[in-house]
Structures are given as structure tokens and as C-alpha cells.
Protein backbone atom coordinates (compact mmCIF):
# COMPACT_ATOMS: atom_id res chain seq x y z
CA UNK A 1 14.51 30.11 -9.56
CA UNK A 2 13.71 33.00 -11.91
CA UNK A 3 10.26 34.58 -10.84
CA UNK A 4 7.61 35.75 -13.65
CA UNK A 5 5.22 37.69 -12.22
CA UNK A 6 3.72 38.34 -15.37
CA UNK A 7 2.69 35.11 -15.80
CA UNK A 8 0.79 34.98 -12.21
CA UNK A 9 -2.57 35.82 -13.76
CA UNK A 10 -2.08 33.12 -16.49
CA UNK A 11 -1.02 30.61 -13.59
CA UNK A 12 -3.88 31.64 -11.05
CA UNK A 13 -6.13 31.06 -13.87
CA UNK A 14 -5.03 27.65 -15.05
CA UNK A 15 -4.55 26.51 -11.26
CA UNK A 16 -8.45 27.39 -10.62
CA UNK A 17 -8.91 25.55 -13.79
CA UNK A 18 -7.31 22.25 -12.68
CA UNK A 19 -8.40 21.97 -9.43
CA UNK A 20 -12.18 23.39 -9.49
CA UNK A 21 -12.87 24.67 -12.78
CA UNK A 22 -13.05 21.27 -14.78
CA UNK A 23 -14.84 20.01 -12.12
CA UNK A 24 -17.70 22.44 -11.72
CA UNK A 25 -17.82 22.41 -15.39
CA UNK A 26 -17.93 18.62 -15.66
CA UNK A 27 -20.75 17.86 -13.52
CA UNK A 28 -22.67 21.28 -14.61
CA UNK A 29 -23.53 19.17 -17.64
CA UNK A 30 -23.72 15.63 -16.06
CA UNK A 31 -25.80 16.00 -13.33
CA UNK A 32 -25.87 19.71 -11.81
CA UNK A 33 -27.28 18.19 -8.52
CA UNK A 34 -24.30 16.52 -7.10
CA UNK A 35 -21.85 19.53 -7.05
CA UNK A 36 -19.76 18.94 -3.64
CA UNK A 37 -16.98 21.70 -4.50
CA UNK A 38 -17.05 22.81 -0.78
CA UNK A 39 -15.65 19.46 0.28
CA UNK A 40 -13.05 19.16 -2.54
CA UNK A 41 -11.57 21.58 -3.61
CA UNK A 42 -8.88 21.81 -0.53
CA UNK A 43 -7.62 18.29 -1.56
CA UNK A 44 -7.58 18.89 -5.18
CA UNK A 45 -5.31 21.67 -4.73
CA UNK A 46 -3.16 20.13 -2.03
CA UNK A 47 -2.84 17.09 -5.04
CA UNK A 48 -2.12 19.83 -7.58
CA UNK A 49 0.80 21.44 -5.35
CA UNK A 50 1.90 18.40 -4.37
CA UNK A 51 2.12 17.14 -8.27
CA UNK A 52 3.42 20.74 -9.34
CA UNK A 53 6.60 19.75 -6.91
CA UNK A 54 7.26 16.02 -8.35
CA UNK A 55 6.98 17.78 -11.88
CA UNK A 56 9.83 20.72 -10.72
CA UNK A 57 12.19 17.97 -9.79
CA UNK A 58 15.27 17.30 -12.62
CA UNK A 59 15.29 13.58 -12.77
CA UNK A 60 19.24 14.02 -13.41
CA UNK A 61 19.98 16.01 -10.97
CA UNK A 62 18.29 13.22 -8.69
CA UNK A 63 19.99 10.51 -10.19
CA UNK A 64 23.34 11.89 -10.17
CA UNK A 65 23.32 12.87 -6.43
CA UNK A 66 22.07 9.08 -5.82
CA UNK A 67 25.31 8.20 -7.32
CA UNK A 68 27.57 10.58 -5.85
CA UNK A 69 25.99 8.77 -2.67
CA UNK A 70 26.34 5.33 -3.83
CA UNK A 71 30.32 6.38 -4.67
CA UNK A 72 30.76 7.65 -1.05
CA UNK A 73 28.95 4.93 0.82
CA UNK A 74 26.46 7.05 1.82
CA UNK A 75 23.80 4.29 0.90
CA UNK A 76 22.07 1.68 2.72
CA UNK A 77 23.52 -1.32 1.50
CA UNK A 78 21.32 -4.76 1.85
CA UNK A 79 23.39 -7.76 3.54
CA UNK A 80 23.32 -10.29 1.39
CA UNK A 81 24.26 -12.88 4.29
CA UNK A 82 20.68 -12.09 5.66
């Protein structure tokens, strides 16, 4: 993994956007009365890491070691007697 700390600034910045930004700025215009940022923010960035993750995965690299599995045996196999 190559590591751009130039870019930290940029991410911090878009991060705070996805997870509270949009959100403060959303309900600042639809009803500025119902902000409850205290009680989400700590699961909308838990669901941002956790989507960050899924999107870092190489969808070949995950299907080829699935084969390279299959080819050893290393799968479960279903019984088809059951």
C-alpha cells in the first residue's frame, strides 16, 4: 500500500463531508430543529470505514483465490445425497 500523506487533508475533509457534513447541511435547510449529530455521527463513520474496506477489495484477486480453493478442495462442498 503506497501512503500519500499529502492527500490526508483532502481525505480528512471529504471523510467529515460524508459522514457529518451532508448531514448537518441537509437538515440546516429542512428543518434546523431536528439536528441529532451527537447520536450519529459514530455510526456513520463506522458505515463509512466499513464501506471504504469493501471498496479496497480487488474483486479478482477474490475470485481467483476462490478458485485456487475450489482447485485444491479447500471448499465446502454440498452433498447432493442430502
Amino acid at each position: 500500500m503506497e501512503r500519500k500523506y499529502r492527500r490526508w487533508p483532502a481525505a480528512v475533509l471529504l471523510a467529515w463531508w460524508c459522514v457529518d457534513g451532508s448531514y448537518l447541511a441537509y437538515w440546516s435547510v429542512v428543518n434546523p430543529t431536528v439536528m441529532i449529530r451527537e447520536g450519529q455521527w459514530a455510526m456513520s463513520l463506522c458505515l463509512f470505514l466499513l464501506c471504504g474496506f469493501v471498496w479496497r477489495i480487488k474483486p479478482d484477486a477474490v475470485l481467483a483465490e476462490v478458485r485456487e480453493r475450489r482447485h485444491a478442495g479447500l471448499l465446502l462442498k454440498s452433498d447432493p445425497n442430502k
